[in-house]
N, C-alpha and C. Protein backbone atom coordinates (compact mmCIF):
# COMPACT_ATOMS: atom_id res chain seq x y z
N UNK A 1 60.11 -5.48 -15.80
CA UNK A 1 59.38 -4.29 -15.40
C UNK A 1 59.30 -3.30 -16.55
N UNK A 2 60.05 -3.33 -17.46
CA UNK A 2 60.27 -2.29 -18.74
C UNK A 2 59.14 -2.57 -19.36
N UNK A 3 58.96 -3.91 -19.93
CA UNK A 3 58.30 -4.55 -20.38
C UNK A 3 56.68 -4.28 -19.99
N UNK A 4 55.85 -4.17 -19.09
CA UNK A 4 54.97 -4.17 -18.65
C UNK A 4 54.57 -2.28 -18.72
N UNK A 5 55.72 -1.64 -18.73
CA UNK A 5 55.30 -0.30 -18.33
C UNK A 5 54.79 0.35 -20.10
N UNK A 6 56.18 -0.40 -21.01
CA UNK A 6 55.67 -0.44 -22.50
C UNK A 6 54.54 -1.24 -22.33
N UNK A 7 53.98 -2.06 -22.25
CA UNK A 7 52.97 -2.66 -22.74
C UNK A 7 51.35 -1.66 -21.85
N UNK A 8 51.90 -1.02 -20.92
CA UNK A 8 50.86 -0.33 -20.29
C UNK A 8 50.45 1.02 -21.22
N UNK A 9 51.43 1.50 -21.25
CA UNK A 9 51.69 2.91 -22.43
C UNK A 9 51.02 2.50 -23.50
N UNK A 10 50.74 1.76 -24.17
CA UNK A 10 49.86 1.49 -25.31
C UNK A 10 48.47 1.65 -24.84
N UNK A 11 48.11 0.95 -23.92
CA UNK A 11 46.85 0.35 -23.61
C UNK A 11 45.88 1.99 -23.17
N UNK A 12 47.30 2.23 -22.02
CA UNK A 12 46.76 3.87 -21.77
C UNK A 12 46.30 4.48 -22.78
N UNK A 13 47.05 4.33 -23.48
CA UNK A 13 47.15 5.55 -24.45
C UNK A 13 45.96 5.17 -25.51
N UNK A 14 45.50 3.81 -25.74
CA UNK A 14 44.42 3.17 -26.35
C UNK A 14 42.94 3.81 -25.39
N UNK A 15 43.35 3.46 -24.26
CA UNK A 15 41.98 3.35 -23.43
C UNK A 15 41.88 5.28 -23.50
N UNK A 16 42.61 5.39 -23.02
CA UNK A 16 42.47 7.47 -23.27
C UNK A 16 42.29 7.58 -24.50
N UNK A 17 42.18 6.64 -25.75
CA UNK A 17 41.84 7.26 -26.95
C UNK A 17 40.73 7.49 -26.93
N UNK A 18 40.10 5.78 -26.36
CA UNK A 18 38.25 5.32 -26.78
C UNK A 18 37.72 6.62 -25.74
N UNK A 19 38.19 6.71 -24.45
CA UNK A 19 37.57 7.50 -23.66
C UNK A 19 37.15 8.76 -23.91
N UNK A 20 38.57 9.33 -24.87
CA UNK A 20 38.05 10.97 -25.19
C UNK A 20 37.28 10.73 -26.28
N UNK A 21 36.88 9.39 -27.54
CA UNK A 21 36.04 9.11 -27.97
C UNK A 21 34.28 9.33 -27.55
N UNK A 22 34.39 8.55 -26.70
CA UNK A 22 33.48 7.90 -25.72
C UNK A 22 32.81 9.14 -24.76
N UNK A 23 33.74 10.01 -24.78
CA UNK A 23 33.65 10.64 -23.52
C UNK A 23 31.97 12.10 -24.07
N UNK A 24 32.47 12.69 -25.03
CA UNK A 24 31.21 13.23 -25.89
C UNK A 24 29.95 12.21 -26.01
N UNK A 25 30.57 11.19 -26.41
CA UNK A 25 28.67 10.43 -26.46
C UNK A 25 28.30 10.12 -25.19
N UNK A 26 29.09 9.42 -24.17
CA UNK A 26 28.09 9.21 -22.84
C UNK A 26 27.53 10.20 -22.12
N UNK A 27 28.34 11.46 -21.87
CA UNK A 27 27.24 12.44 -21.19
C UNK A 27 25.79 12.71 -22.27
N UNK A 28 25.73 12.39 -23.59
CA UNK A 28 25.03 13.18 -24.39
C UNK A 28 23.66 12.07 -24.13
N UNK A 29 23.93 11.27 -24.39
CA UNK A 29 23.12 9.72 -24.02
C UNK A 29 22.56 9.83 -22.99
N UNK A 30 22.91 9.05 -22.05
CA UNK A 30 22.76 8.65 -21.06
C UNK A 30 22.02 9.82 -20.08
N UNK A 31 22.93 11.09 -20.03
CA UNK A 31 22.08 12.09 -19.31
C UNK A 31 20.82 12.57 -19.33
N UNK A 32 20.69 12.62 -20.67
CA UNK A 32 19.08 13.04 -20.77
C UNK A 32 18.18 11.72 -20.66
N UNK A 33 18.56 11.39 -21.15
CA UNK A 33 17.36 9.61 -20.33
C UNK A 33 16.74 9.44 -18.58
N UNK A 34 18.50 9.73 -18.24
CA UNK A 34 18.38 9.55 -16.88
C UNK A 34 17.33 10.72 -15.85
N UNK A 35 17.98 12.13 -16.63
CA UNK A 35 17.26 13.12 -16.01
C UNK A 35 15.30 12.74 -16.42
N UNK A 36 15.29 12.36 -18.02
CA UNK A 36 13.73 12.16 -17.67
C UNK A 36 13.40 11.40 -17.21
N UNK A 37 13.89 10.15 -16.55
CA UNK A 37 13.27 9.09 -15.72
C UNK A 37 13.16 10.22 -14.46
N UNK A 38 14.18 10.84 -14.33
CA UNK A 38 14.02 11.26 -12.76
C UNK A 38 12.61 12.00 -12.70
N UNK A 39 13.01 13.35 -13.75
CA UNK A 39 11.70 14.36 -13.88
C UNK A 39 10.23 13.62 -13.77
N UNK A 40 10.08 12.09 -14.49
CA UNK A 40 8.94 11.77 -14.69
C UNK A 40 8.62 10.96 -13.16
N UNK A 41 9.84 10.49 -12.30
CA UNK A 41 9.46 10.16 -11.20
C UNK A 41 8.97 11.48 -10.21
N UNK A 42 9.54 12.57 -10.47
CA UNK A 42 9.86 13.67 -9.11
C UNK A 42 8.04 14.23 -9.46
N UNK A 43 7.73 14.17 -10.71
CA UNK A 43 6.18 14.79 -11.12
C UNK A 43 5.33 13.90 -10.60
N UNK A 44 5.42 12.71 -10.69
CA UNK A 44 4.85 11.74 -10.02
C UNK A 44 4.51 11.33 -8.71
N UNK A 45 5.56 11.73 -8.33
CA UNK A 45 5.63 11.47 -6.39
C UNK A 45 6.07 12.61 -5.94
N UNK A 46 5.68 13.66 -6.40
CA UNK A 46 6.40 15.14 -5.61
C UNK A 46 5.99 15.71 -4.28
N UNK A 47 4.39 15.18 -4.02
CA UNK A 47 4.60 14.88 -2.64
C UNK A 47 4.90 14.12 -1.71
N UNK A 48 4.79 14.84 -0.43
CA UNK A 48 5.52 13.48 0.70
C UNK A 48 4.30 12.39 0.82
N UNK A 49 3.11 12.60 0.84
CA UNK A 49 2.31 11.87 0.91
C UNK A 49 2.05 10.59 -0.01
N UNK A 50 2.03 11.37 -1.62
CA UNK A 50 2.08 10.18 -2.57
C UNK A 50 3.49 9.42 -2.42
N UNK A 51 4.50 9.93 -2.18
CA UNK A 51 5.93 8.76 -1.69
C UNK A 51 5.82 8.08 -1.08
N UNK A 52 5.51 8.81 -0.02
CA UNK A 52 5.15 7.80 1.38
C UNK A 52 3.64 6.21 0.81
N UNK A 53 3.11 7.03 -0.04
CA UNK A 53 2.07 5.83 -0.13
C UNK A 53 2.56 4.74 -1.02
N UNK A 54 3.19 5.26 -2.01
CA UNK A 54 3.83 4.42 -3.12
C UNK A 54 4.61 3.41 -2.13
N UNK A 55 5.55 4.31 -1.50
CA UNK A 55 6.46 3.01 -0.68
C UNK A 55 6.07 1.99 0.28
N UNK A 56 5.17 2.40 0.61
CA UNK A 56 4.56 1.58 1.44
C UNK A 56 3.36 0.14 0.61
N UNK A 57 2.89 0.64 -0.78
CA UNK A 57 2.33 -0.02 -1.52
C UNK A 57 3.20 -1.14 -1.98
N UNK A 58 4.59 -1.10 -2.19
CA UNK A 58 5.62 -1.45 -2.46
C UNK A 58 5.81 -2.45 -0.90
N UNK A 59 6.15 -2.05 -0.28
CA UNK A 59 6.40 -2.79 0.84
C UNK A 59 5.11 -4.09 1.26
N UNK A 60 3.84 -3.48 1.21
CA UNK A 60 2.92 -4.59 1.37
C UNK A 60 2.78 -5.48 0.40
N UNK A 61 2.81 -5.11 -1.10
CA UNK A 61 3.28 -5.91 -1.73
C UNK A 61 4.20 -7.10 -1.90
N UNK A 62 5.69 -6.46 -1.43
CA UNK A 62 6.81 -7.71 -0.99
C UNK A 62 6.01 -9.05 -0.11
N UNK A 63 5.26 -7.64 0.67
CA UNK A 63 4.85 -8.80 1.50
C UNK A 63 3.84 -9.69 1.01
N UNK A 64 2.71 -9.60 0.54
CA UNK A 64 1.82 -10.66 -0.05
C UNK A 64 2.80 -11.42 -0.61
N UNK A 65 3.61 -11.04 -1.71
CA UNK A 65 4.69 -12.08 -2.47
C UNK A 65 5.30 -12.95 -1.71
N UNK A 66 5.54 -12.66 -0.39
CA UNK A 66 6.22 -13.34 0.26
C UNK A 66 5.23 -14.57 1.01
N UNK A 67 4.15 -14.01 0.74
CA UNK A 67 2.93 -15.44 1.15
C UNK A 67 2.91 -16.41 0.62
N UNK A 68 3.33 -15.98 -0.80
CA UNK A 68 3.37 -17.14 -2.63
C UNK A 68 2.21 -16.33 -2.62
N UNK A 69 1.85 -15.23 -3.05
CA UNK A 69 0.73 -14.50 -3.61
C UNK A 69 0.92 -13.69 -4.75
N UNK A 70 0.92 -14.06 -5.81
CA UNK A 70 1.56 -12.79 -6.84
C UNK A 70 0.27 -11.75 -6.71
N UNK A 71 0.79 -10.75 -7.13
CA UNK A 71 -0.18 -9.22 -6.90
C UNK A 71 -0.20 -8.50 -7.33
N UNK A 72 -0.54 -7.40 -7.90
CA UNK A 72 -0.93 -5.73 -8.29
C UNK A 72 -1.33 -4.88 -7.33
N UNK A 73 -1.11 -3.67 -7.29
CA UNK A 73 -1.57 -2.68 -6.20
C UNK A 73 -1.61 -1.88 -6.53
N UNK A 74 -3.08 -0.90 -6.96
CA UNK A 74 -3.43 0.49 -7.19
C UNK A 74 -3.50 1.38 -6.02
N UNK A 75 -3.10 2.55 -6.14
CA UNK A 75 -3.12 3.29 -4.69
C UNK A 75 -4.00 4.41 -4.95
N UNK A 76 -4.82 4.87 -4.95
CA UNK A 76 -5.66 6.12 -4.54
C UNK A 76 -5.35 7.10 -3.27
N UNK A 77 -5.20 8.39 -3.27
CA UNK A 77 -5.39 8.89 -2.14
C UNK A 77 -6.57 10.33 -2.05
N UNK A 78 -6.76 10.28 -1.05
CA UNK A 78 -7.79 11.73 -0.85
C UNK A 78 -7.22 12.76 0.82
N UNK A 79 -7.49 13.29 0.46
CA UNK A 79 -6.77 14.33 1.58
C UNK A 79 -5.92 13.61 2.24
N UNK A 80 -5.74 12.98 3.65
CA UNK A 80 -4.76 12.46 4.06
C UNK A 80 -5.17 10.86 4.32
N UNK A 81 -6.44 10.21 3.37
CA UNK A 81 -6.20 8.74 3.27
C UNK A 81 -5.60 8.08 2.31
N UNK A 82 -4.98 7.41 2.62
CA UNK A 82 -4.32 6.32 1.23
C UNK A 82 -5.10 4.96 1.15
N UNK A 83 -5.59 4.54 0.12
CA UNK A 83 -6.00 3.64 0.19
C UNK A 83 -4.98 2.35 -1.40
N UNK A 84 -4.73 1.48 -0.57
CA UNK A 84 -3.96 0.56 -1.51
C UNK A 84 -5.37 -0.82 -2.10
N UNK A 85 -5.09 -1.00 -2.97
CA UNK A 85 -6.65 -2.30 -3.79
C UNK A 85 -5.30 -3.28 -4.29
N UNK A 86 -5.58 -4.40 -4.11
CA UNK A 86 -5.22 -5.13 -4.32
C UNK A 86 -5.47 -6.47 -5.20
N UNK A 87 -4.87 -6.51 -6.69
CA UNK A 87 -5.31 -7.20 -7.54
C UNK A 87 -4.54 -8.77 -7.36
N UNK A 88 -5.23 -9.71 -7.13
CA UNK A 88 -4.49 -11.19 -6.99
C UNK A 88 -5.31 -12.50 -7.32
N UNK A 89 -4.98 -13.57 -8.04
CA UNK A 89 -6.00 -14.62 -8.24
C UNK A 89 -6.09 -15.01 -7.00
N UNK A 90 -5.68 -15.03 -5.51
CA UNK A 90 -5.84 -15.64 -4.47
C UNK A 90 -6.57 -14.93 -3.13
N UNK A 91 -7.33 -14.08 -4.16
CA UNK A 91 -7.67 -13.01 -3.01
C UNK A 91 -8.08 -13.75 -1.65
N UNK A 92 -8.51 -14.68 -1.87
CA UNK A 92 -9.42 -15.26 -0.37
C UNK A 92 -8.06 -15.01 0.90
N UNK A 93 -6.61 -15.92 -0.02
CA UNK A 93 -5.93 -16.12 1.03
C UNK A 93 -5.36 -14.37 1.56
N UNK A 94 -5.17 -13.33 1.38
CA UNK A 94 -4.96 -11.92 1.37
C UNK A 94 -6.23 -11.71 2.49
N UNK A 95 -7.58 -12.06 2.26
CA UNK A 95 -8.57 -11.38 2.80
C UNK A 95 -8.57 -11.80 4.42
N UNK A 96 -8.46 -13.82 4.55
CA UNK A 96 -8.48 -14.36 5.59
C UNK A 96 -9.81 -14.51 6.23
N UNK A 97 -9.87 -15.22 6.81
CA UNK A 97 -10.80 -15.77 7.97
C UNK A 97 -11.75 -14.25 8.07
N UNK A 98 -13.24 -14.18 8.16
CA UNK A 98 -13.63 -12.65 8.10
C UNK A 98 -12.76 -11.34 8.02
N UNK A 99 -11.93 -11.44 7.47
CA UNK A 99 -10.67 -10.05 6.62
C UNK A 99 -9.91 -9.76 7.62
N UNK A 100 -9.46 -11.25 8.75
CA UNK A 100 -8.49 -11.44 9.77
C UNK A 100 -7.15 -10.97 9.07
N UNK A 101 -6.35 -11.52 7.94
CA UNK A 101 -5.57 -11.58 7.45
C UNK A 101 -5.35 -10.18 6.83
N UNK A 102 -6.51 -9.42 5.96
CA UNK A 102 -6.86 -7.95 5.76
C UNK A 102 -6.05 -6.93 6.43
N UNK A 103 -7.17 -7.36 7.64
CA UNK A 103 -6.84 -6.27 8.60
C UNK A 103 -5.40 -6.05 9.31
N UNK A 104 -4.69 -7.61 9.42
CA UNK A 104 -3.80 -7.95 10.04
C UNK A 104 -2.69 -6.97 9.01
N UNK A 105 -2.89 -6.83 7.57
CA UNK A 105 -1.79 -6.69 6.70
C UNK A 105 -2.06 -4.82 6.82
N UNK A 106 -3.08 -4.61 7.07
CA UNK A 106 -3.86 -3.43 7.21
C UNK A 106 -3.09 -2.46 8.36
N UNK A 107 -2.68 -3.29 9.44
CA UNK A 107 -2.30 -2.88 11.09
C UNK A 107 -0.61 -2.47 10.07
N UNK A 108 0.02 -3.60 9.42
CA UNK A 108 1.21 -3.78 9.04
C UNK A 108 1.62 -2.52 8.39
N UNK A 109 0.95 -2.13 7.29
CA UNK A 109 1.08 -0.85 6.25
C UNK A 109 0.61 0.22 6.98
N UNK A 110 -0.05 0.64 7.91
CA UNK A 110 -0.37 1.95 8.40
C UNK A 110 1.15 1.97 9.52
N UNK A 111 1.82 1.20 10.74
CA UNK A 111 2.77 0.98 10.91
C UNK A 111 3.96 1.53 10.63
N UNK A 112 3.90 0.99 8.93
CA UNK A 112 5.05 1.07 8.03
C UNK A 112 5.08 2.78 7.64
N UNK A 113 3.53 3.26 7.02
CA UNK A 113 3.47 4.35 6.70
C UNK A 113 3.74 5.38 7.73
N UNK A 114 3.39 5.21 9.15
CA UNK A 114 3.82 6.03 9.84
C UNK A 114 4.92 6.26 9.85
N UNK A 115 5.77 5.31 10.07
CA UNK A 115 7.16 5.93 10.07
C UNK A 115 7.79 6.31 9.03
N UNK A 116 7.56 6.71 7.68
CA UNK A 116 8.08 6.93 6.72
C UNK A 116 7.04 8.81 6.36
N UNK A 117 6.28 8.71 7.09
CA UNK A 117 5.60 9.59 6.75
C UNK A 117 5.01 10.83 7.77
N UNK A 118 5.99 11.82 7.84
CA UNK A 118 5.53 12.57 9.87
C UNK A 118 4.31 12.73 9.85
N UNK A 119 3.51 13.33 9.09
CA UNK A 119 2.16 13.77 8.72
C UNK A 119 0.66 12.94 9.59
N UNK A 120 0.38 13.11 9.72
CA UNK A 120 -1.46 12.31 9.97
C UNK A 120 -2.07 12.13 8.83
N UNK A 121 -1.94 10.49 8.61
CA UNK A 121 -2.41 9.66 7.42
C UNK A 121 -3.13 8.36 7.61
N UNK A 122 -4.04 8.02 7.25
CA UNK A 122 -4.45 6.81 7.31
C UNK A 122 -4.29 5.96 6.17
N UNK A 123 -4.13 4.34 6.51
CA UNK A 123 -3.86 3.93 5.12
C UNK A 123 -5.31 2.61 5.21
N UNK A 124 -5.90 2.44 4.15
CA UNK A 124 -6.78 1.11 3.94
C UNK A 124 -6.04 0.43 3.19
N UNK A 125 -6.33 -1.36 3.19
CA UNK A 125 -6.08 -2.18 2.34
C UNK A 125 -7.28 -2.66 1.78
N UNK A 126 -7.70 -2.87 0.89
CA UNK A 126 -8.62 -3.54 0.49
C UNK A 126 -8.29 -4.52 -1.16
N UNK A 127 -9.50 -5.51 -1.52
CA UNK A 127 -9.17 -6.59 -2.15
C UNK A 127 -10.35 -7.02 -2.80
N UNK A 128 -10.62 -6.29 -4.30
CA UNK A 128 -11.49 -6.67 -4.89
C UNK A 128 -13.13 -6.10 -4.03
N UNK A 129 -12.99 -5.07 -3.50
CA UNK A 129 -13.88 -4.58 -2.83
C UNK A 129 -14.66 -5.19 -1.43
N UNK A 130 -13.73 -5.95 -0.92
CA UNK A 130 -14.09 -7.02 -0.22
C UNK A 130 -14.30 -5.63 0.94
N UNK A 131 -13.64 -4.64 1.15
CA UNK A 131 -14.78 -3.72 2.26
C UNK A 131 -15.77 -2.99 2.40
N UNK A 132 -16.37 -2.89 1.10
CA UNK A 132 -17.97 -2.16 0.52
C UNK A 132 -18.46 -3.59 1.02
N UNK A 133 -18.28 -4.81 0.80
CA UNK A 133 -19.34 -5.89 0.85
C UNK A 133 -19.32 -6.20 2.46
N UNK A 134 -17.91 -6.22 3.19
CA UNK A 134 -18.24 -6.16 4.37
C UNK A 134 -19.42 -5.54 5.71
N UNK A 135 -18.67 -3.92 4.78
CA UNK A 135 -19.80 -3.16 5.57
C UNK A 135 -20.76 -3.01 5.29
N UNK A 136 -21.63 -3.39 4.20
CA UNK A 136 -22.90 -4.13 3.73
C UNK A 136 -23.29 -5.05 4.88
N UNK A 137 -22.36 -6.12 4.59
CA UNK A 137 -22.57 -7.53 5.41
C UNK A 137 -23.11 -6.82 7.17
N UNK A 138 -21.88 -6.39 7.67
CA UNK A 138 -22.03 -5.56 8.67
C UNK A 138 -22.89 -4.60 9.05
N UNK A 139 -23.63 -3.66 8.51
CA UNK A 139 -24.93 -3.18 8.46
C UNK A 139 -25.79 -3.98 8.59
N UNK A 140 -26.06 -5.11 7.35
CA UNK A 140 -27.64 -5.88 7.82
C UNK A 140 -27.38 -6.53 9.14
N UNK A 141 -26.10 -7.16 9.55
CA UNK A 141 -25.92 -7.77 10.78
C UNK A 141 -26.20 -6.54 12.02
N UNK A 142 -26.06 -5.08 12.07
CA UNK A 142 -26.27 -4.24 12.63
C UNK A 142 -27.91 -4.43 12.83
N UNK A 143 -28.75 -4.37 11.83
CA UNK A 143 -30.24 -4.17 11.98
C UNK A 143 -30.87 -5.58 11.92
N UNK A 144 -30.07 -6.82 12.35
CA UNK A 144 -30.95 -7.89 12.54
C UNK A 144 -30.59 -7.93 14.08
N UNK A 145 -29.53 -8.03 14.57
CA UNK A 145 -28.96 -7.81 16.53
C UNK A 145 -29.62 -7.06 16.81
N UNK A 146 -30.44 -5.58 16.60
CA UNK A 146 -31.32 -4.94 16.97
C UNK A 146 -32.77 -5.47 16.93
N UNK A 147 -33.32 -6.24 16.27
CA UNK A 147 -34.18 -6.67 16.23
C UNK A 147 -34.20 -7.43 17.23
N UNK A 148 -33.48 -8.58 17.12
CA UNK A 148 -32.66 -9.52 17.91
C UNK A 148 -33.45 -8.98 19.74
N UNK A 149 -32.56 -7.49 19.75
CA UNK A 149 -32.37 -6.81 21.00
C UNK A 149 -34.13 -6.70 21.61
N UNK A 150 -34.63 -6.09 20.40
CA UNK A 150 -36.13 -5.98 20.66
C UNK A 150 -37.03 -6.87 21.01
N UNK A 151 -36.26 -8.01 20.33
CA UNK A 151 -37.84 -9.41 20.38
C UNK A 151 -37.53 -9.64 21.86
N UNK A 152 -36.14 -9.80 21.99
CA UNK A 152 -35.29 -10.35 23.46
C UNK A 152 -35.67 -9.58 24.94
N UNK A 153 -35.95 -8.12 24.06
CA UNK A 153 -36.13 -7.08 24.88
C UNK A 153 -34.98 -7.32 26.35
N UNK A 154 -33.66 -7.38 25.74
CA UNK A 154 -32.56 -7.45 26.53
C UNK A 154 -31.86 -7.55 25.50
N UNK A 155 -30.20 -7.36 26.31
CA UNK A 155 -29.17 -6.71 25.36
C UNK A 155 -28.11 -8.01 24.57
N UNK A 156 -27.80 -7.61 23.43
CA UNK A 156 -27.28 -9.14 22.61
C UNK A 156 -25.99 -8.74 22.29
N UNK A 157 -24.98 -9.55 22.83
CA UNK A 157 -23.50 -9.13 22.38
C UNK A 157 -23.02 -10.09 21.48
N UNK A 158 -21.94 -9.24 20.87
CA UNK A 158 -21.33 -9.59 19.23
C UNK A 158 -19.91 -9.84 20.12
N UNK A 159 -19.34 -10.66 18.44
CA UNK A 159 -17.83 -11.02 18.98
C UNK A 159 -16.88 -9.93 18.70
N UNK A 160 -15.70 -9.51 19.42
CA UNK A 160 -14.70 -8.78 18.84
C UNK A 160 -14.60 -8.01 17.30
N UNK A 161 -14.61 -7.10 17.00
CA UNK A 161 -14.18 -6.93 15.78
C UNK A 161 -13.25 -5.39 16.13
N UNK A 162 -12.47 -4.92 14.69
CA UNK A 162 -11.74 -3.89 15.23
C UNK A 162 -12.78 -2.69 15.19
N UNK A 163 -12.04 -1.44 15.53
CA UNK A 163 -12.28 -0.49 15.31
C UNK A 163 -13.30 0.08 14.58
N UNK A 164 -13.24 0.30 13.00
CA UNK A 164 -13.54 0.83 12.35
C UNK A 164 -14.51 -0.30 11.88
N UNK A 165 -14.67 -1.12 11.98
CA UNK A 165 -16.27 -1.95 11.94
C UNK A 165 -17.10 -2.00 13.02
N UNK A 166 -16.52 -1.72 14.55
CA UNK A 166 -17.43 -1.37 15.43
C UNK A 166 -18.35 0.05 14.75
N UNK A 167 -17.40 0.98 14.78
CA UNK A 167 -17.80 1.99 13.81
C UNK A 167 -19.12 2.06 13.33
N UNK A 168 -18.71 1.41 12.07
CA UNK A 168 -20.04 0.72 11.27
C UNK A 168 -21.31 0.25 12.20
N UNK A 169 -20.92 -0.78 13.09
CA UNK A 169 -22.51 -1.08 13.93
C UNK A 169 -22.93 0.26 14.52
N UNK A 170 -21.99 0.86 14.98
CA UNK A 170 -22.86 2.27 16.02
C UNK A 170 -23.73 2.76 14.91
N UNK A 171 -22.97 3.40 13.77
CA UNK A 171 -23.76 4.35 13.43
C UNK A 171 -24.32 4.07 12.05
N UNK A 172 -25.16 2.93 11.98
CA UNK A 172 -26.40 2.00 11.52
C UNK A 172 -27.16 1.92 12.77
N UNK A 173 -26.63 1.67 14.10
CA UNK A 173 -27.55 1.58 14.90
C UNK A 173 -28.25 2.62 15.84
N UNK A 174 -27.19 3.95 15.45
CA UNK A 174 -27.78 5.38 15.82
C UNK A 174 -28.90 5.96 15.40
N UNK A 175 -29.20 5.59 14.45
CA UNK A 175 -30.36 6.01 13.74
C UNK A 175 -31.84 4.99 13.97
N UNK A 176 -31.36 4.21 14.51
CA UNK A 176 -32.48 3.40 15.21
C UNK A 176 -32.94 4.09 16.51
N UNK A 177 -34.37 3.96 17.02
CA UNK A 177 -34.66 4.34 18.01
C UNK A 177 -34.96 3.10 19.08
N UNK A 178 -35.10 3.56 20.31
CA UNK A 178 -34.82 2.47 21.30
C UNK A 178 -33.50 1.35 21.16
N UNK A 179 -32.60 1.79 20.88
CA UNK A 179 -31.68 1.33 20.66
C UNK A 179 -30.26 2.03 21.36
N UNK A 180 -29.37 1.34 22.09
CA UNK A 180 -28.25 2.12 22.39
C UNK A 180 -27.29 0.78 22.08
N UNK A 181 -26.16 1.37 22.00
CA UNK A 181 -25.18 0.28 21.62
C UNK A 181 -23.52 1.13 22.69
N UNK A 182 -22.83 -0.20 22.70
CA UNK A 182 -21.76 0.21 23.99
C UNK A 182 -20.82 -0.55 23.51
């Protein structure tokens, strides 16, 4: 036991050397690095909104990865929408069956964002602009079913779609006359 307490007394007394060594350069180092990573994060995401979007960009991300999808994700926001774009060589599989898979990942991240975020926010996903071409797509399909409606002169129903592409048919088809849509 003598033995060990001498052999400790050195080491102490070694390790308390390097330390009060040591001890001037690591706060001097290390602190200011750390504080500007922080500063350059806190300027970056200083609101709750851009946090909330980042993390959630982050989170849908995991998730494509977790499809076998490698990815990128730019986030834009404007008053209280977030919109996440999504860069991937596999876009088709991300987009899905008419932007089944989209929308599905779409339901997932607004979800996610709610609860991370108290506020009233909406979030989009989109993929290589695959929802400018939709609602393109969706418009001319708006003003050919009206036609459709006219030649038929009776009423022509469409399949399911969500929300915010019903959307789209109404009001392409509001501006038509003799036309009502339900």
């Amino acid at each position: 036991q003598i033995q060990p307490e001498e052999v400790q007394e050195p080491e102490e007394k070694t390790i308390e050397a390097e330390s009060q060594e040591e001890v001037p350069k690591t706060p001097a180092t290390p602190q200011p690095a750390a504080e500007a990573e922080f500063e350059e994060e806190h300027t970056v995401y200083e609101s709750p909104i851009n946090s909330a979007a980042k993390n959630t960009a982050d989170y849908i991300s995991r998730v494509v990865h977790e499809m076998n999808i490698p990815n990128d994700t730019e986030i834009s926001i404007k008053d209280t929408t977030v919109t996440i774009e999504f860069h991937a060589e596999l876009a088709a599989k991300i987009i899905g069956k008419r932007g089944q898979t989209l929308n599905a990942l779409q339901e997932l991240a607004q979800n996610y964002f709610n609860t991370i975020y108290k506020s009233y926010g909406t979030v989009f996903l989109d993929v290589e602009d695959y929802r400018e071409k939709r609602r393109e797509t969706l418009e001319s399909l708006a003003v050919n079913m009206a036609k459709k409606a006219m030649r038929t002169d009776g009423p022509v129903k469409m399949e399911p779609m969500p929300s915010f592409e019903r959307k789209i048919m109404h009001h392409v088809l509001s501006r038509m006359k003799n036309i009502e849509t339900s």
